[in-house]
PDB file of N, CA and C in Angstrom:
ATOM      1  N   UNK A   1      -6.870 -33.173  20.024  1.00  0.00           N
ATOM      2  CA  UNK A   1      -7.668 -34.207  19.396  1.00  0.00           C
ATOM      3  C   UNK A   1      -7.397 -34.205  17.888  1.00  0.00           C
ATOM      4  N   UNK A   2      -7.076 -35.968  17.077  1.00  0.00           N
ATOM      5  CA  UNK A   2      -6.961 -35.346  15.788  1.00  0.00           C
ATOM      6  C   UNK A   2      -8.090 -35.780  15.645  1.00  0.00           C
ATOM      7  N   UNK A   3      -8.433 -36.047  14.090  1.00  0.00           N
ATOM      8  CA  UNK A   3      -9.827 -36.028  13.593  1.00  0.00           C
ATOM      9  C   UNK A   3      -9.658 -36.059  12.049  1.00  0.00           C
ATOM     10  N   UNK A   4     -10.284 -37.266  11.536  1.00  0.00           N
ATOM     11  CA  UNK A   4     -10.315 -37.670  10.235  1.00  0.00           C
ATOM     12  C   UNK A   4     -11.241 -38.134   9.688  1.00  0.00           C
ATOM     13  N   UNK A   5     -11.904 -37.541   8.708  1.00  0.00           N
ATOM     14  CA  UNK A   5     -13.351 -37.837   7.729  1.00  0.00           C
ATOM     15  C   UNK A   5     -12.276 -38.367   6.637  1.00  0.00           C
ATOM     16  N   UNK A   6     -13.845 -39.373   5.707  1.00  0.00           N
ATOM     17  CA  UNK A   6     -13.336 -40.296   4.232  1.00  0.00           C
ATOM     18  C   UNK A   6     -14.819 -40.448   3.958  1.00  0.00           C
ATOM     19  N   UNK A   7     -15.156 -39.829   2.586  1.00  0.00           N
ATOM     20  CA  UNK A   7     -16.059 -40.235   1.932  1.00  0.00           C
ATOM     21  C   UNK A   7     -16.499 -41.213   0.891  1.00  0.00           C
ATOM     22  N   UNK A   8     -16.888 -41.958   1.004  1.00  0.00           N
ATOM     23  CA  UNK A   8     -16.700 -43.148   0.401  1.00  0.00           C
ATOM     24  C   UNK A   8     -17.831 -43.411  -0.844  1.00  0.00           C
ATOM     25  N   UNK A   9     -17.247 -43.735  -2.109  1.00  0.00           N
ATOM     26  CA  UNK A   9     -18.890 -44.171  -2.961  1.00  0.00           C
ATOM     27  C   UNK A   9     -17.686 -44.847  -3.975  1.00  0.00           C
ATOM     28  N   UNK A  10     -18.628 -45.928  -3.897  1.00  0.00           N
ATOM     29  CA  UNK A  10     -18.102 -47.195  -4.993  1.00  0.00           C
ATOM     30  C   UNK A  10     -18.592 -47.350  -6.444  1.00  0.00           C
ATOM     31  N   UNK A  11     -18.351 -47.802  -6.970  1.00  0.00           N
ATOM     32  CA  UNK A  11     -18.952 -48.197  -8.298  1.00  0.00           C
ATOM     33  C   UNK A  11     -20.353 -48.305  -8.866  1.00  0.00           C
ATOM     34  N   UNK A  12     -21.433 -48.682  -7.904  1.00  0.00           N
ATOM     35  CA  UNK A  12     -22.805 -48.512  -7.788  1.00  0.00           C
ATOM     36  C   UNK A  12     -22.820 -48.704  -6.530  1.00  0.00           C
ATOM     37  N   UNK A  13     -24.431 -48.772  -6.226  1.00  0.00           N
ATOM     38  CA  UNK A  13     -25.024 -48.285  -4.849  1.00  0.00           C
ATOM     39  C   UNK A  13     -24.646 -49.441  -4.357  1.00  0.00           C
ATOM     40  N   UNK A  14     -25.196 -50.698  -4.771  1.00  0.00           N
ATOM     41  CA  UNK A  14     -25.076 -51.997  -3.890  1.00  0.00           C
ATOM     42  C   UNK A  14     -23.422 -52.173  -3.580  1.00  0.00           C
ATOM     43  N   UNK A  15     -22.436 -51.529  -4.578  1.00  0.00           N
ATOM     44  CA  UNK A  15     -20.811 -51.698  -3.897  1.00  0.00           C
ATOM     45  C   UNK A  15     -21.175 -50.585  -2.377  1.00  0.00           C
ATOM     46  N   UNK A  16     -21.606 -49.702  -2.760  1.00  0.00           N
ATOM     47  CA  UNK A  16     -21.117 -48.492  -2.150  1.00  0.00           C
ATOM     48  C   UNK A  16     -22.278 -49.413  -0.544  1.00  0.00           C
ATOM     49  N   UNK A  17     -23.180 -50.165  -0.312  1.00  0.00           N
ATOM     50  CA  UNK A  17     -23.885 -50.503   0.695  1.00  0.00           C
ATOM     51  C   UNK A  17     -22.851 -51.333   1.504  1.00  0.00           C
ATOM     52  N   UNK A  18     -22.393 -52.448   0.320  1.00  0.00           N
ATOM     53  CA  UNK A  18     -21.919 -53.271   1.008  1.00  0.00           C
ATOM     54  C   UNK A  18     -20.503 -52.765   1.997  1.00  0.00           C
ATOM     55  N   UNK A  19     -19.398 -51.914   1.321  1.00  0.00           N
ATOM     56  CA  UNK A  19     -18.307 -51.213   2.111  1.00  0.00           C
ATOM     57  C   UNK A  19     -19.025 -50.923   3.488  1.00  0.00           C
ATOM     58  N   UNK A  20     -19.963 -50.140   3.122  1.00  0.00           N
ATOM     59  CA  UNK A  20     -20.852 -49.769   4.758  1.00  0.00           C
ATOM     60  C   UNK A  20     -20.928 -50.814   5.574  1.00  0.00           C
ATOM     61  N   UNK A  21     -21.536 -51.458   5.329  1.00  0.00           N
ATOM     62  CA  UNK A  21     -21.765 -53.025   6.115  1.00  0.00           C
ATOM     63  C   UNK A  21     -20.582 -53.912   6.840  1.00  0.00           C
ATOM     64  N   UNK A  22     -19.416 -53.316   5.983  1.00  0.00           N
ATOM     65  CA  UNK A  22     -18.089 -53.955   6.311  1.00  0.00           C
ATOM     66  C   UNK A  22     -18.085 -53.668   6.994  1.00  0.00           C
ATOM     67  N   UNK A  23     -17.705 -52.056   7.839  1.00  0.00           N
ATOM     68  CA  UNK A  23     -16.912 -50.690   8.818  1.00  0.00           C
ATOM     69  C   UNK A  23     -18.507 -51.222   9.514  1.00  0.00           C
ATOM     70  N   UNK A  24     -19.344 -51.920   9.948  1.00  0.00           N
ATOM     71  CA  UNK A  24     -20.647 -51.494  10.705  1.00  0.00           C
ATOM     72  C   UNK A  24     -20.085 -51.884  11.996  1.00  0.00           C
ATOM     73  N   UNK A  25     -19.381 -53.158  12.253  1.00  0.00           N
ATOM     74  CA  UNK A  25     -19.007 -53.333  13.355  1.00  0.00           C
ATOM     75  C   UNK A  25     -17.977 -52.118  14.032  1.00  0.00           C
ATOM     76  N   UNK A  26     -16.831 -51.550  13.049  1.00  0.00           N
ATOM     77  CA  UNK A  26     -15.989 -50.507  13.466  1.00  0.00           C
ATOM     78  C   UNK A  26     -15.982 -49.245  13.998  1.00  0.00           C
ATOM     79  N   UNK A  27     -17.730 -48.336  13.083  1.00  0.00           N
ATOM     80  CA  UNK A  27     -17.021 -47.266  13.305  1.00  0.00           C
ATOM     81  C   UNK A  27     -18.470 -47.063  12.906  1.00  0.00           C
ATOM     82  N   UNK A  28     -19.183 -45.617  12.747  1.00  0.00           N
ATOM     83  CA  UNK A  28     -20.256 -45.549  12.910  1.00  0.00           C
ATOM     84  C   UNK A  28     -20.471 -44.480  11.720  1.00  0.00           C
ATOM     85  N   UNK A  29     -21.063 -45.121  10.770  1.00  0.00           N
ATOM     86  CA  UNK A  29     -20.854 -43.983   9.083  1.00  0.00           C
ATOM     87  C   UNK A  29     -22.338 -43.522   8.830  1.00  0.00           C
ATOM     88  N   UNK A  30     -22.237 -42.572   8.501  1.00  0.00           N
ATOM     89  CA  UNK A  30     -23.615 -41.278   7.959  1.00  0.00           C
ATOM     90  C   UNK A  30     -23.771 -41.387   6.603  1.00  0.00           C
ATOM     91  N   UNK A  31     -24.940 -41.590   5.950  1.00  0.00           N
ATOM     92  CA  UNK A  31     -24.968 -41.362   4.595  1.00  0.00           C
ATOM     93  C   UNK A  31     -25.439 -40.115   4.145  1.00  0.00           C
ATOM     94  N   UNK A  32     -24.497 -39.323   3.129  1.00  0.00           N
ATOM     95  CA  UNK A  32     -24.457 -38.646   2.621  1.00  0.00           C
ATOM     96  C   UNK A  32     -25.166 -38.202   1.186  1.00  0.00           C
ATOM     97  N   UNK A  33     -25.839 -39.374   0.512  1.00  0.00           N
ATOM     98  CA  UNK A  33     -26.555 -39.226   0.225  1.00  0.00           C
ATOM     99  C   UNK A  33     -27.031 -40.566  -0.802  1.00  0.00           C
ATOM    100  N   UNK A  34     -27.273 -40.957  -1.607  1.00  0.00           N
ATOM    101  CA  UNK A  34     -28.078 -42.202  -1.977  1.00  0.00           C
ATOM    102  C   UNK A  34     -27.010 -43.341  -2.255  1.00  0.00           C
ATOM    103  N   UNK A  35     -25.621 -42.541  -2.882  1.00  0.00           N
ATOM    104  CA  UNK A  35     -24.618 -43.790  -2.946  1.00  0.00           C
ATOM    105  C   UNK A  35     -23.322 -43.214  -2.720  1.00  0.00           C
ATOM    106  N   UNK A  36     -23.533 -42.435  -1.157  1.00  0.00           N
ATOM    107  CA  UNK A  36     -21.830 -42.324  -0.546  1.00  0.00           C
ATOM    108  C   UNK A  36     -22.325 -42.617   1.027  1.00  0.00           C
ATOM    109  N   UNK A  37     -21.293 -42.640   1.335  1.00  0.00           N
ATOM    110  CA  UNK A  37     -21.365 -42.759   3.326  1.00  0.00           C
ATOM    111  C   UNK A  37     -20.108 -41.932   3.709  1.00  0.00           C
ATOM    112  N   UNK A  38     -20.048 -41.551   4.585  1.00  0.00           N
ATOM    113  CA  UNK A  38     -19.030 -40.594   5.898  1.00  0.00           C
ATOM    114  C   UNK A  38     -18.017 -41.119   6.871  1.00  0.00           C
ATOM    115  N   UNK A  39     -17.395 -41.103   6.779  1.00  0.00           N
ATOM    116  CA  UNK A  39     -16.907 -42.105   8.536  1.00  0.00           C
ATOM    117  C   UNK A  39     -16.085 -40.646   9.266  1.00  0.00           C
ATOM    118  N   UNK A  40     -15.933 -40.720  10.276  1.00  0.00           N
ATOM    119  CA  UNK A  40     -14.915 -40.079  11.140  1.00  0.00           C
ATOM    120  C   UNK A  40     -14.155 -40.377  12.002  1.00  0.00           C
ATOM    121  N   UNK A  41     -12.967 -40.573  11.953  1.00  0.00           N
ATOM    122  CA  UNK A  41     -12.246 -40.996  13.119  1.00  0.00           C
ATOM    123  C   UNK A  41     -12.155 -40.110  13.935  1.00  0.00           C
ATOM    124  N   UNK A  42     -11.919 -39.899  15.430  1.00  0.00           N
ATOM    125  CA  UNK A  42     -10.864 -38.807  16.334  1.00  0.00           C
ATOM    126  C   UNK A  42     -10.511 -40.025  17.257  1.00  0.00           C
ATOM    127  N   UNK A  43      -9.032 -39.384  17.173  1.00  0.00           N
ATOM    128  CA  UNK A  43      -8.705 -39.853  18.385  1.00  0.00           C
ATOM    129  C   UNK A  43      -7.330 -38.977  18.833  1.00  0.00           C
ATOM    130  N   UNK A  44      -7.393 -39.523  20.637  1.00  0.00           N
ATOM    131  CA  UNK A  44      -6.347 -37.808  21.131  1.00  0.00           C
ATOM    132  C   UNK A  44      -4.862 -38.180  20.616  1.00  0.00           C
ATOM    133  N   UNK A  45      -4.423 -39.319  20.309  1.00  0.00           N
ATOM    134  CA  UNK A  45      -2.607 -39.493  19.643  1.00  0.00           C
ATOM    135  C   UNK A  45      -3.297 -39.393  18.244  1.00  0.00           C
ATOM    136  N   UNK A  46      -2.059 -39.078  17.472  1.00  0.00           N
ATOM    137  CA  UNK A  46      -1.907 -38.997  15.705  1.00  0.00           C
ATOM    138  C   UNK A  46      -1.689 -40.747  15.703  1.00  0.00           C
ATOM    139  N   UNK A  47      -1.368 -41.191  16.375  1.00  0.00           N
ATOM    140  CA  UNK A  47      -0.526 -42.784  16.523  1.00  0.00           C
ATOM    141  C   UNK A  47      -1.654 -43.448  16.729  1.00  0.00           C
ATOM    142  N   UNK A  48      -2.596 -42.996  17.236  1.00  0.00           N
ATOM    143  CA  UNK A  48      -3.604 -44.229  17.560  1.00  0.00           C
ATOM    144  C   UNK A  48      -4.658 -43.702  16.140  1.00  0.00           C
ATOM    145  N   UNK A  49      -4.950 -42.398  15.682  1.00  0.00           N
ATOM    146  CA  UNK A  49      -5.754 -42.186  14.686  1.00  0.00           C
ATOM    147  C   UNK A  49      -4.931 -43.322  13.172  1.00  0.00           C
ATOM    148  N   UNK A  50      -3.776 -42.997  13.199  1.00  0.00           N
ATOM    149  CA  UNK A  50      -3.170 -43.924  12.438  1.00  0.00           C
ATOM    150  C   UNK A  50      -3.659 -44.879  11.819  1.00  0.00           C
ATOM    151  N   UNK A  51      -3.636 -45.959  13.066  1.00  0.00           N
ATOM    152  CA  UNK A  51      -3.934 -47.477  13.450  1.00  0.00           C
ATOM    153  C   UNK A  51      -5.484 -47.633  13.248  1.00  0.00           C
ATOM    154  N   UNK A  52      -5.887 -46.935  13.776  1.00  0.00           N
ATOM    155  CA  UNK A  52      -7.771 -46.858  13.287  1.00  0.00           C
ATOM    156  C   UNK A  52      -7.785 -47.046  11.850  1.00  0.00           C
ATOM    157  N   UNK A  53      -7.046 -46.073  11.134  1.00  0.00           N
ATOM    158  CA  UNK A  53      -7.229 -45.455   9.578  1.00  0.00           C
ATOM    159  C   UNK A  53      -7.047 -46.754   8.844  1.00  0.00           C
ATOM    160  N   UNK A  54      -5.782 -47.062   9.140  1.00  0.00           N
ATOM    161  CA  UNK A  54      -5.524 -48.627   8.864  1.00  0.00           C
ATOM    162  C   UNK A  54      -6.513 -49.655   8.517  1.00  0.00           C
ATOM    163  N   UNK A  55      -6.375 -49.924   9.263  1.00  0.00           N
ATOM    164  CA  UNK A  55      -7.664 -51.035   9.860  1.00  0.00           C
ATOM    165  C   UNK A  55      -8.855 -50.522   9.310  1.00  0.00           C
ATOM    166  N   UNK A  56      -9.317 -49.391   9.431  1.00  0.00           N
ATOM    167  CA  UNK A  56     -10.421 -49.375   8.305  1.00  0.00           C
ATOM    168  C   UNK A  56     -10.479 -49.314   6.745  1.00  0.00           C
ATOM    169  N   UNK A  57      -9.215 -48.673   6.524  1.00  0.00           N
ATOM    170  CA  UNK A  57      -8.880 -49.036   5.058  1.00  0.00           C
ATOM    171  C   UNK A  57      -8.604 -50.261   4.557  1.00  0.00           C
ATOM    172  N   UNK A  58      -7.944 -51.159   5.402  1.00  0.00           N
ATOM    173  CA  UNK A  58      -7.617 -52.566   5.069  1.00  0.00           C
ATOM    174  C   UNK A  58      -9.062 -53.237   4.810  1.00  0.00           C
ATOM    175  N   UNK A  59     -10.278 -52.838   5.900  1.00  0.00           N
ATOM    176  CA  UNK A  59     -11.709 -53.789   6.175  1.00  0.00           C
ATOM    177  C   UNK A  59     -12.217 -53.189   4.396  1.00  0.00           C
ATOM    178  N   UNK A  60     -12.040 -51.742   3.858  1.00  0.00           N
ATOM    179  CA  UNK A  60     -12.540 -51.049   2.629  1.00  0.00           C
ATOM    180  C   UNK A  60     -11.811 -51.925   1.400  1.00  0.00           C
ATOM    181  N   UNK A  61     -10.564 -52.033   1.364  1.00  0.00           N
ATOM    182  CA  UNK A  61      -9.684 -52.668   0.592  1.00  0.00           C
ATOM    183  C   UNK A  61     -10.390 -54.308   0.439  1.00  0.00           C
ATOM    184  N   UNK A  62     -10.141 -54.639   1.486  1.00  0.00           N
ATOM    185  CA  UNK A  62     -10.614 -55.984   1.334  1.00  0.00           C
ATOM    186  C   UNK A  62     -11.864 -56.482   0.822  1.00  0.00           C
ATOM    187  N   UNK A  63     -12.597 -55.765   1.142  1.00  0.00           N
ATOM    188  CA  UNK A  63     -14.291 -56.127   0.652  1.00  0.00           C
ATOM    189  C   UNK A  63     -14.613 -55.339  -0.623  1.00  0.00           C
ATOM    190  N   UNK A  64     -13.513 -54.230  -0.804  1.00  0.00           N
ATOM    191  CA  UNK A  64     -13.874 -53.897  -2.119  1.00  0.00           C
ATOM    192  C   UNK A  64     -13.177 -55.032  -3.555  1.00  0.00           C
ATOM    193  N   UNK A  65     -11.983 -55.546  -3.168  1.00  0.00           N
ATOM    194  CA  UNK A  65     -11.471 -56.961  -3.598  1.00  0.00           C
ATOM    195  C   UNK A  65     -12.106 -57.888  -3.916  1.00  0.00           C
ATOM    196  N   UNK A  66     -13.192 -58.260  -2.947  1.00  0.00           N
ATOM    197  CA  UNK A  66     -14.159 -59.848  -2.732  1.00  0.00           C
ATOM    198  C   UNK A  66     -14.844 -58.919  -4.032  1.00  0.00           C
ATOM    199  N   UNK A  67     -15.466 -58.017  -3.973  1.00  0.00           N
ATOM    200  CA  UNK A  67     -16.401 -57.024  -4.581  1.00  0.00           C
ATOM    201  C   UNK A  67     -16.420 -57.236  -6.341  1.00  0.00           C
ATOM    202  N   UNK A  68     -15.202 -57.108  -6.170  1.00  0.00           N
ATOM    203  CA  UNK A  68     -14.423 -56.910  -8.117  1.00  0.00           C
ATOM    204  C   UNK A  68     -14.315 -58.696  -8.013  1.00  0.00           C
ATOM    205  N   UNK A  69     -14.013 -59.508  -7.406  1.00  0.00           N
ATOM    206  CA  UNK A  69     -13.706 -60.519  -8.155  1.00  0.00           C
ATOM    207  C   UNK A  69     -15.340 -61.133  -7.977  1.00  0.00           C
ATOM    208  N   UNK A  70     -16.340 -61.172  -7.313  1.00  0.00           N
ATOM    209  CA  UNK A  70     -17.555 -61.414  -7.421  1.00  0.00           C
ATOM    210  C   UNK A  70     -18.282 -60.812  -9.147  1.00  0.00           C
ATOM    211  N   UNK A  71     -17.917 -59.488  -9.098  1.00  0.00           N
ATOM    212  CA  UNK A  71     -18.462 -59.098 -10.474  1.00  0.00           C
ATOM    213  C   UNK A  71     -18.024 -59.600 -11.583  1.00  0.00           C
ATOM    214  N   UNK A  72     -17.219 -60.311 -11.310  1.00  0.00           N
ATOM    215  CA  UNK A  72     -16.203 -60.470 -12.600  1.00  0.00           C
ATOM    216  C   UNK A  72     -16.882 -62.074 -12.690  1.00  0.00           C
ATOM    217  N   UNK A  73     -17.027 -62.772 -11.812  1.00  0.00           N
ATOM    218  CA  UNK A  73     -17.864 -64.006 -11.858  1.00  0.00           C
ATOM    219  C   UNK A  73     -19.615 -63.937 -12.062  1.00  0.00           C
ATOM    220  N   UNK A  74     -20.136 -63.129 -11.908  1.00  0.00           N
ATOM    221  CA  UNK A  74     -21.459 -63.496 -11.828  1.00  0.00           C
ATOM    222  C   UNK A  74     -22.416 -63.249 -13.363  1.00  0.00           C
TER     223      UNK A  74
END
């Protein structure tokens, strides 16, 4: 089995909520404490943990993107 943790904390709390909210449909994250969250992947191929990692970094990437160009407007 592999197995992969990422702790996550953004710029302030409301960045660091919203990333959560992204991964809610994906993957199932623990908060760690007022402005980080947890995730863990396992899965039994390195090839399929991969592809998970991906895909959740892309959903983190992306909404942290919308994130910065929202601040930069409001």
């Amino acid at each position: 089995m592999w197995e992969l943790q990422l702790i996550v904390q953004s710029r302030s709390e409301v960045d660091t909520k919203a990333l959560a909210a992204c991964l809610a449909t994906d993957c199932e994250t623990t908060w760690t404490g007022e402005s980080s969250f947890r995730i863990e992947l396992q899965e039994a191929a390195c090839k399929d943990l991969r592809a998970m990692w991906n895909t959740r970094l892309r959903g983190l990437i992306a909404t942290d993107n919308v994130l910065k160009v929202f601040g930069k407007h409001s």
